[in-house]
Protein backbone atom coordinates (compact mmCIF):
# COMPACT_ATOMS: atom_id res chain seq x y z
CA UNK A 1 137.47 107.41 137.42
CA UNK A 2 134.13 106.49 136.57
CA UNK A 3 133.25 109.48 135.12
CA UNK A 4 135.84 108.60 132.99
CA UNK A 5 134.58 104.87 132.02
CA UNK A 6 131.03 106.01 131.56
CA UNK A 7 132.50 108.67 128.91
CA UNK A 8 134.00 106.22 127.20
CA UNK A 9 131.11 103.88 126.98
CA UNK A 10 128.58 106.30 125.80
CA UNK A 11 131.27 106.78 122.88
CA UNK A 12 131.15 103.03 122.41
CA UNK A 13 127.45 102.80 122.28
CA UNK A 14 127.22 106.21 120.37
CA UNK A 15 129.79 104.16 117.64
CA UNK A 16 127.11 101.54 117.06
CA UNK A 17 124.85 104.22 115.39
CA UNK A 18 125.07 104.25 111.58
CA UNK A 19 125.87 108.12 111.75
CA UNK A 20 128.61 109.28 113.61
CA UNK A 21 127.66 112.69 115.49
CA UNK A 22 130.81 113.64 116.70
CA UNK A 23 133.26 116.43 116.07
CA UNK A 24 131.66 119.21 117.76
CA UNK A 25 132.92 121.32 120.84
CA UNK A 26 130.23 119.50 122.30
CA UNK A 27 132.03 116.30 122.74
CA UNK A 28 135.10 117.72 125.00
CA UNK A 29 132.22 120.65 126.92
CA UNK A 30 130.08 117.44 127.87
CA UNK A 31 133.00 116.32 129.87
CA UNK A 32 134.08 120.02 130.99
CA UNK A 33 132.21 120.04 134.03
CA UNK A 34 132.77 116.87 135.74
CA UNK A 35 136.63 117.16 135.20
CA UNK A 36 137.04 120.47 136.81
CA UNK A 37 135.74 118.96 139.52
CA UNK A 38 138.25 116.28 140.12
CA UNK A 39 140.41 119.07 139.06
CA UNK A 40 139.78 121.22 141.80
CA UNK A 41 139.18 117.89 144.33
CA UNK A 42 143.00 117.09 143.21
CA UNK A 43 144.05 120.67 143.69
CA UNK A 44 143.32 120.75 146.66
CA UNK A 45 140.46 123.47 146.72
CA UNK A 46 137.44 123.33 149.26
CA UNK A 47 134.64 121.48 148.66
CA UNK A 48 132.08 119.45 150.55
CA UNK A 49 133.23 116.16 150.79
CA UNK A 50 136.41 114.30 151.71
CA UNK A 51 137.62 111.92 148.54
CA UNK A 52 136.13 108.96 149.50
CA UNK A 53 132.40 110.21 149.70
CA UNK A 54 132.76 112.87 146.59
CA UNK A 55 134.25 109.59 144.63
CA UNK A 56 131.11 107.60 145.70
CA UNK A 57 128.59 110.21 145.11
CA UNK A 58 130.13 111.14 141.96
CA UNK A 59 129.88 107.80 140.43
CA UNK A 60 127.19 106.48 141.83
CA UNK A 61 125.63 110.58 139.55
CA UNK A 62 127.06 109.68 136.79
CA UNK A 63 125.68 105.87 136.81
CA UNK A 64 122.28 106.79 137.31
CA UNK A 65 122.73 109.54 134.53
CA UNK A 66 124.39 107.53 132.09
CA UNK A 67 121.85 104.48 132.89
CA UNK A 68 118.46 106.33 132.65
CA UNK A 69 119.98 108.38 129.58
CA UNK A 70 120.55 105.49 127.61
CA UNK A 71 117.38 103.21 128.73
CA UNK A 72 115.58 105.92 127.93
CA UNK A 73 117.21 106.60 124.46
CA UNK A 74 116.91 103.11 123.64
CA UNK A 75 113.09 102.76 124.65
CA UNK A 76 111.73 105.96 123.86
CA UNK A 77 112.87 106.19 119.78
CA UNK A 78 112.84 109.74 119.02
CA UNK A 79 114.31 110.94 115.86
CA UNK A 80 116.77 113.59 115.45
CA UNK A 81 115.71 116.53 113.72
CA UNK A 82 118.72 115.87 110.96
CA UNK A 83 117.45 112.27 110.93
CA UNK A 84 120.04 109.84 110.90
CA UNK A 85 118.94 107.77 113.64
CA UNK A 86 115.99 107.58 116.61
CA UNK A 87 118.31 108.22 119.11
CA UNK A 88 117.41 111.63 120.02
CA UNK A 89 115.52 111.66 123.58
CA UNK A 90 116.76 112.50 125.57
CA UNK A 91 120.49 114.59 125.15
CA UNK A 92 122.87 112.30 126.04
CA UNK A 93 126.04 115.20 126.03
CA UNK A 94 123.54 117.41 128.22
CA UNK A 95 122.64 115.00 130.89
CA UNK A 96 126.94 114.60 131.46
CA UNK A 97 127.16 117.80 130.89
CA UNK A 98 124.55 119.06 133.88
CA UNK A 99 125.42 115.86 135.67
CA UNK A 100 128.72 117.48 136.00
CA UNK A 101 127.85 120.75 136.60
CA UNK A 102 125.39 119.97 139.75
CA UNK A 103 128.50 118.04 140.80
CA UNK A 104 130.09 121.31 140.73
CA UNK A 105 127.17 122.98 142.91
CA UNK A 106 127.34 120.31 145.05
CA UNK A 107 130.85 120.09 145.90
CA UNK A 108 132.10 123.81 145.67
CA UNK A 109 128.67 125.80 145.83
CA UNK A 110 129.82 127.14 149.59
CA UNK A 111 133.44 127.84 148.43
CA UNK A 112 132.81 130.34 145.32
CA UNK A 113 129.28 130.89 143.80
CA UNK A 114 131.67 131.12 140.23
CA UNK A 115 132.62 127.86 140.04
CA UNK A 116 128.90 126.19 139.74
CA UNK A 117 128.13 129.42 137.42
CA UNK A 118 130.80 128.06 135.04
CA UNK A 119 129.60 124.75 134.80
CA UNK A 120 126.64 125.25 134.20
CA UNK A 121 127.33 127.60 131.61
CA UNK A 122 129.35 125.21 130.21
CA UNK A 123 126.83 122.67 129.86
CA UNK A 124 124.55 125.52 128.59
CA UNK A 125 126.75 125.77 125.52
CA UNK A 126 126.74 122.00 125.21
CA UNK A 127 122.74 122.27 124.90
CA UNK A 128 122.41 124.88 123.13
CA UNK A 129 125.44 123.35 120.37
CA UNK A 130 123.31 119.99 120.34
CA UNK A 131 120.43 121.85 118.98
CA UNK A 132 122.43 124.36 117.02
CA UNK A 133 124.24 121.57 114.95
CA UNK A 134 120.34 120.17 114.28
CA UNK A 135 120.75 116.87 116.50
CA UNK A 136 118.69 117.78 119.17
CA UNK A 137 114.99 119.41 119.59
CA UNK A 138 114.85 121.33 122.75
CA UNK A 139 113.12 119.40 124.64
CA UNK A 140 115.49 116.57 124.19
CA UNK A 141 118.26 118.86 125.71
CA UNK A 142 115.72 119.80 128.65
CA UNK A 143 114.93 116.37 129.78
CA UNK A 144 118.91 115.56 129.48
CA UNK A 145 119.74 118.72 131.80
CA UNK A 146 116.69 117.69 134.02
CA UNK A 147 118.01 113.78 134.02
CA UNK A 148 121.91 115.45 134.73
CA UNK A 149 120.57 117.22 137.66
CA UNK A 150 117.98 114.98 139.48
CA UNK A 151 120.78 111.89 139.12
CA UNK A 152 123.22 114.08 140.56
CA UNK A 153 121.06 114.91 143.36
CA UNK A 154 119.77 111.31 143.94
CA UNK A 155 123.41 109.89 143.26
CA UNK A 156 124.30 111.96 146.83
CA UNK A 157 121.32 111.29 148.77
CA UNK A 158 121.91 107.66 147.83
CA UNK A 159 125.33 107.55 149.13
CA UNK A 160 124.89 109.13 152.18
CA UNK A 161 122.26 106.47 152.96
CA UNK A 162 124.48 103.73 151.75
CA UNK A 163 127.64 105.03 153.21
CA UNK A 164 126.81 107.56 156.29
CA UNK A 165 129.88 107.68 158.59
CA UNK A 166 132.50 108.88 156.10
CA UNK A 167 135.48 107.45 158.62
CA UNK A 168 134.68 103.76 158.46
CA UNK A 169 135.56 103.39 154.73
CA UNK A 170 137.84 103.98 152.06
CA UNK A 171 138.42 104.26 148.76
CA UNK A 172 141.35 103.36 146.86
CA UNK A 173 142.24 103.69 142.96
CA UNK A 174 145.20 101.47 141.31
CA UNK A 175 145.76 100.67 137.73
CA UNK A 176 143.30 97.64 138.17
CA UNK A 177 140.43 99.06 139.11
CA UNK A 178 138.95 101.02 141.67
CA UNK A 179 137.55 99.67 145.44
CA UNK A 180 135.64 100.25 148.31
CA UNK A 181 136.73 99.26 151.37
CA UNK A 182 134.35 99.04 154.57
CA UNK A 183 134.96 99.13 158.05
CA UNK A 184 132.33 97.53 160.66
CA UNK A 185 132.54 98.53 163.74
C-alpha cells in the first residue's frame, strides 16, 4: 500500500519538472519488482515474514528509498545527459526498481533462488533503459540500485528493532488508510 503511494508521489514530483520523462517500459518495470512481491505475499507463496512485519519492512524500504532518492536529487543538481532538467542523480526508477527487487531477496530468497533472479533482472532492464533512452549516466543508475538495496536492507533491520515480537501487533488496511496496531504486554 505504500509502495503504492510513494509511486504515485514520485510521479507527482516527477510532473513538476518542465520535461516530462515518461513513456518508457521503464515506468511500469520500476514498479515490477515490488508488486510481485505483494503478489506472491497475496498468493499465498512462502516467504519470510508474516503480513504484518513484510508490510512494515516493506514500507518503512520504500520510505527510506523514496526519501534519500529525492533529497538527494533535489540537493545534488546533476544534469541529465539529454538535458532537460538537473534532476539526474541519482536514478529515481532504479532505486524502486532494486528497492523492490531486494524485497524480493528478502522475502522469497529461501523459497526459490528464481524469484530474486527475476527481479533483479527486472530492475536491470529498468537501468540499463534509463541510460539507453539518454536520461541517465551510469553512475546515476548505480547509486539508485545501491540506494534501492541498502534502504531495503536498513528498512528491515529497522523494523525488527522497532517492532521485534511479530505477535503483539497488527496491521490492518481499509479504504481510509492503513494502521498499526500495538499490543503491550
Amino acid at each position: 500500500m505504500l509502495w503504492c503511494l510513494l509511486a504515485v508521489f514520485s510521479q507527482g514530483v516527477s510532473a513538476q519538472y518542465k520535461t516530462y520523462h515518461g513513456d518508457g517500459p521503464d515506468d511500469v518495470l520500476r514498479l515490477v519488482p515490488i508488486a510481485s512481491a505483494f503478489a506472491l505475499k497475496a498468493c499465498g507463496v512462502e516467504s519470510s515474514s508474516n503480513w504484518p512485519s513484510f508490510l512494515v519492512s516493506a514500507g518503512i524500504s520504500g520510505a527510506l528509498t523514496c526519501g534519500i532518492t529525492y533529497g538527494l536529487k533535489h540537493a545534488v543538481h546533476d544534469k541529465r545527459p539529454d538535458g532537460t532538467d538537473n534532476h539526474a542523480f541519482p536514478s529515481g526508477h532504479a532505486a524502486v526498481a532494486f528497492a523492490g527487487a531486494h524485497v524480493l531477496l528478502k522475502e522469497y530468497g529461501k523459497t526459490s533462488v528464481w524469484i530474486p533472479v527475476a527481479g533483479y533482472a527486472v530492475a536491470t532492464a529498468t537501468a540499463i533503459d534509463r541510460v539507453h533512452r539518454n536520461l541517465h549516466h551510469w553512475d546515476d543508475v548505480l547509486a539508485g540500485a545501491a540506494i534501492g538495496v541498502a534502504s531495503t536492507e536498513l528498512g528491515y533491520w529497522l523494523s525488527r528493532k522497532l517492532l521485534p515480537n511479530h505477535n503483539e501487533y497488527s496491521i490492518a488496511v481499509s479504504p481510509a488508510g492503513l494502521s498499526l496496531c500495538y499490543t503491550f504486554r
